[in-house]
N, C-alpha and C. Protein backbone atom coordinates (compact mmCIF):
# COMPACT_ATOMS: atom_id res chain seq x y z
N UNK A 1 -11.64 8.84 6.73
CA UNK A 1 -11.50 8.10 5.49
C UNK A 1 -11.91 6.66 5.72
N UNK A 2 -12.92 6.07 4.90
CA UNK A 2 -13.24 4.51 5.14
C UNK A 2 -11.89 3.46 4.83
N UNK A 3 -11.42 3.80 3.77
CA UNK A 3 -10.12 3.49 3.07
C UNK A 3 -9.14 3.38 3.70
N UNK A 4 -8.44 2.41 3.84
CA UNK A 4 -7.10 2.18 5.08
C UNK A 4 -6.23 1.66 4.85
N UNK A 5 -5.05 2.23 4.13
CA UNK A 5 -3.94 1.87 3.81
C UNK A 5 -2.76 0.78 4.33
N UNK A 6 -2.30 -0.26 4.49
CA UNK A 6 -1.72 -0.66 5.23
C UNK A 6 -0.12 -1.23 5.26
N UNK A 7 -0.38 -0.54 3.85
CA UNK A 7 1.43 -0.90 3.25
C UNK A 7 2.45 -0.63 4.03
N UNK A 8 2.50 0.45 5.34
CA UNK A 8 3.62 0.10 5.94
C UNK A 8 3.78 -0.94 6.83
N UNK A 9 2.48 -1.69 7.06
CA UNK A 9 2.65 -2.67 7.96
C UNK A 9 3.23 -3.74 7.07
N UNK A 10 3.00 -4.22 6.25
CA UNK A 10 3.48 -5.43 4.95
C UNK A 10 5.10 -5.24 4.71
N UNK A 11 5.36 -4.07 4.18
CA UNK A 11 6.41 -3.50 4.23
C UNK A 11 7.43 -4.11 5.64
N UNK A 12 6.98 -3.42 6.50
CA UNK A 12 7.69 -3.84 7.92
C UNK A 12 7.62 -5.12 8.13
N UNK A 13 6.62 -5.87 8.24
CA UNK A 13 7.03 -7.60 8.36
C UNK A 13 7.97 -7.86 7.14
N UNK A 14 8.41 -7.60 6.05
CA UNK A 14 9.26 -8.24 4.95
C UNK A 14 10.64 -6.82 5.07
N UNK A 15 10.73 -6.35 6.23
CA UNK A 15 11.77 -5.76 6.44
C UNK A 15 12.31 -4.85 5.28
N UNK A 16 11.48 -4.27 4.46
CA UNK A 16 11.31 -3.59 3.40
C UNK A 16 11.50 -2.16 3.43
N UNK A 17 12.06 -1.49 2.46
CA UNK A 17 12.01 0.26 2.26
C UNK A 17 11.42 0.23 1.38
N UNK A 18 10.37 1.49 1.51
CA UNK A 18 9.90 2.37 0.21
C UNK A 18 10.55 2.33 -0.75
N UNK A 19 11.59 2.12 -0.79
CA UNK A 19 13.18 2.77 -1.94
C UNK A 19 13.16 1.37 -3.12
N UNK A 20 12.92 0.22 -2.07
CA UNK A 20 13.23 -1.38 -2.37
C UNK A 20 11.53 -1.94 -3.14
N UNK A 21 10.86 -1.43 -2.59
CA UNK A 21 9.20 -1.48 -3.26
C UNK A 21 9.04 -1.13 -4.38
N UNK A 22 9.83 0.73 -4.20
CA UNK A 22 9.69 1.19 -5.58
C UNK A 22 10.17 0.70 -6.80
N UNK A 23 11.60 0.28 -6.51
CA UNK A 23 12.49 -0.14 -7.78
C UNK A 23 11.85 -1.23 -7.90
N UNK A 24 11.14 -2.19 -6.81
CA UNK A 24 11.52 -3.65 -7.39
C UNK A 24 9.53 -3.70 -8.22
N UNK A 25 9.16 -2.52 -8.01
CA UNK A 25 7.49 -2.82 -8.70
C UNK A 25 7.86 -1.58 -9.75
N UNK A 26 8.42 -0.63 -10.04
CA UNK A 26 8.84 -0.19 -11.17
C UNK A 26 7.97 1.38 -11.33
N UNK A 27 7.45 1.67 -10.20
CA UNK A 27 7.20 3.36 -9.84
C UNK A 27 8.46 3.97 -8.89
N UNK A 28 7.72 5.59 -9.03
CA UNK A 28 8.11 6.07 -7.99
C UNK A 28 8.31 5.86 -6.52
N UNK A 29 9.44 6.59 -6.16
CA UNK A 29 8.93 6.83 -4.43
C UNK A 29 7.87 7.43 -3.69
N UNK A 30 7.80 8.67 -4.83
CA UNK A 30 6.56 9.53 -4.71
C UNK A 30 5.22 9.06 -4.25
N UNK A 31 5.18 7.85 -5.78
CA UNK A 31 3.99 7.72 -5.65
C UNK A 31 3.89 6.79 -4.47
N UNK A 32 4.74 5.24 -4.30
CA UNK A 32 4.86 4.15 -3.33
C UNK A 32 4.26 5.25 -1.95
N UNK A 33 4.76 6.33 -1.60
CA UNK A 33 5.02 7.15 -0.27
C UNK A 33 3.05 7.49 -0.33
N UNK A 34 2.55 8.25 -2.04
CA UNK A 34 1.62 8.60 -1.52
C UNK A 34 0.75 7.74 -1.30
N UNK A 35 0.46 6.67 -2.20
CA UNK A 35 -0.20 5.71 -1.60
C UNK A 35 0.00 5.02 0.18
N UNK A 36 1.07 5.03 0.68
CA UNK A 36 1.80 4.44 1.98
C UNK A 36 1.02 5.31 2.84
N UNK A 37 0.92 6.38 2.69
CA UNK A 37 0.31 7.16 3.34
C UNK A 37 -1.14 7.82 3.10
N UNK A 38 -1.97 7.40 2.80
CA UNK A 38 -3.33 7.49 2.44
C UNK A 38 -3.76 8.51 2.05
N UNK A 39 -2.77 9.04 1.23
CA UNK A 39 -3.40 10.55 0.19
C UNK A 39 -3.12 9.99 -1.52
N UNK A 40 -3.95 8.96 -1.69
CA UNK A 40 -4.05 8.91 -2.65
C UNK A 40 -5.22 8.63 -3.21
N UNK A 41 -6.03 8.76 -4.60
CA UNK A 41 -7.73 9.41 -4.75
C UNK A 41 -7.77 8.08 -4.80
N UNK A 42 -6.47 7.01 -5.55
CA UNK A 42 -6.82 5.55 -6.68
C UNK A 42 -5.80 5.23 -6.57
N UNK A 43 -6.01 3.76 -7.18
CA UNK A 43 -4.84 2.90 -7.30
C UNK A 43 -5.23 2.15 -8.46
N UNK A 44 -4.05 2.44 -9.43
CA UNK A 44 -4.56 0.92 -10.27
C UNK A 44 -4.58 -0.52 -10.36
N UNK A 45 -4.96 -1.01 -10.87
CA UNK A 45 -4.98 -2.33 -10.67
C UNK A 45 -3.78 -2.94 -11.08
N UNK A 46 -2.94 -1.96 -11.99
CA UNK A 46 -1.90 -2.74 -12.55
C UNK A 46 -1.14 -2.58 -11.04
N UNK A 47 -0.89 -1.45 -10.68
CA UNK A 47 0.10 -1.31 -9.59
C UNK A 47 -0.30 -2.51 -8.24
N UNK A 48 -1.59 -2.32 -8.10
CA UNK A 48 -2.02 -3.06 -7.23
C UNK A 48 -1.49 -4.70 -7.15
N UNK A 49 -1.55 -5.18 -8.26
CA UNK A 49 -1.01 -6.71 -8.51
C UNK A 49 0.67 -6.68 -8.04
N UNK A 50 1.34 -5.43 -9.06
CA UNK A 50 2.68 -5.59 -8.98
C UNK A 50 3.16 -5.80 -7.65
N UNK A 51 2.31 -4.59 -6.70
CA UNK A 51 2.97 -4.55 -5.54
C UNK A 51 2.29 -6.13 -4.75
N UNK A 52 1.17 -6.49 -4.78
CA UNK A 52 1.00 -7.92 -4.29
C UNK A 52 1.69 -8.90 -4.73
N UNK A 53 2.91 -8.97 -5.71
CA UNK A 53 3.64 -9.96 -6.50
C UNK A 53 4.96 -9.94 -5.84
N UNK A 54 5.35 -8.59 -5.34
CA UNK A 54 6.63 -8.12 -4.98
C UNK A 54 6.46 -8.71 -3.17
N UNK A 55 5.31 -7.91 -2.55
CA UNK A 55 5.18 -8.16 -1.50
C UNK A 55 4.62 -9.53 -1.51
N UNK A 56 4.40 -11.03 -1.83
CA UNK A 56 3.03 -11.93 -1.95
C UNK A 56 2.32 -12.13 -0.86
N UNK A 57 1.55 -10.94 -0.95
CA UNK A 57 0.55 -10.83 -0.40
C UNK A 57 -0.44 -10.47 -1.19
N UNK A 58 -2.08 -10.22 -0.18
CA UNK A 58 -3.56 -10.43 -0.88
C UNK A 58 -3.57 -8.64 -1.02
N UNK A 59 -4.31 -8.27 -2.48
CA UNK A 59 -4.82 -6.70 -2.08
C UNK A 59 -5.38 -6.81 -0.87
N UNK A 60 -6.39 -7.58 -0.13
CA UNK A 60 -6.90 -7.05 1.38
C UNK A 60 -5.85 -6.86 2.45
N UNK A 61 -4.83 -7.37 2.30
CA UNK A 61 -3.57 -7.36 3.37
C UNK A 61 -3.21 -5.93 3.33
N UNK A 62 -3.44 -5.07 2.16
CA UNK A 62 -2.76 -3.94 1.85
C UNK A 62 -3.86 -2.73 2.34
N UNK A 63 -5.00 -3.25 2.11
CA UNK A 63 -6.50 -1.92 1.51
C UNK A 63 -7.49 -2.62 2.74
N UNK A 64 -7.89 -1.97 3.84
CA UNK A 64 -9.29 -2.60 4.31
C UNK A 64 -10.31 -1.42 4.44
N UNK A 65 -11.26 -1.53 4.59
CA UNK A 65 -12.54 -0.42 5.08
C UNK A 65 -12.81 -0.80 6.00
N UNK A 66 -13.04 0.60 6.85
CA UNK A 66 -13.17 0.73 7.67
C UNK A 66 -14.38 2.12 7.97
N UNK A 67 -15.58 1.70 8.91
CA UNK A 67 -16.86 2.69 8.77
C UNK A 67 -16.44 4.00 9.14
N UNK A 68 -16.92 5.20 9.05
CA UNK A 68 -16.51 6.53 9.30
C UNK A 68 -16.36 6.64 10.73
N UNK A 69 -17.46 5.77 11.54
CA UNK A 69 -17.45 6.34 12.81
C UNK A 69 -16.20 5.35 13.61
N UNK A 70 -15.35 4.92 13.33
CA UNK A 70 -14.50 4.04 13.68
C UNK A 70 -13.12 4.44 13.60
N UNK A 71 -12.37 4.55 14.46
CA UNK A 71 -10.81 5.01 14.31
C UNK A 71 -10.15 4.01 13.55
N UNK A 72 -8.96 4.31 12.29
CA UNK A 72 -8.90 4.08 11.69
C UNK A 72 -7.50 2.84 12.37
N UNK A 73 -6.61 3.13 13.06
CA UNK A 73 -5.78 2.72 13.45
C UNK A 73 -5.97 1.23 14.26
């Protein structure tokens, strides 16, 4: 996947749960989890802001690319 999720790292520096993300940006756990974990097709932009407002941080802090032939980690 070029696409590289990085919300649990953001998460973990602000000593954060999934549980505390979800309520305080106003989705699911479901979804917070599927995005957290890089099975998700999209993101919207609305969510995208909320969670950069909650966390203040940049969408790039959250989302980077990364080339196919490159481990993602």
């Amino acid at each position: 996947m070029a696409i590289v999720v990085d919300l649990d790292v953001e998460l973990a520096k602000r000593k954060m749960s999934v549980t505390e993300l979800a309520d305080a940006v106003g989705i699911t756990i479901a979804n917070i989890s599927v995005l957290k974990n890089s099975r998700a097709k999209a993101v919207r932009f609305t969510t995208l802001d909320a969670i950069c407002r909650v966390l203040g941080c940049q969408p790039g802090d959250i989302l980077r690319w990364v080339p196919d032939d490159e481990p993602a980690g």
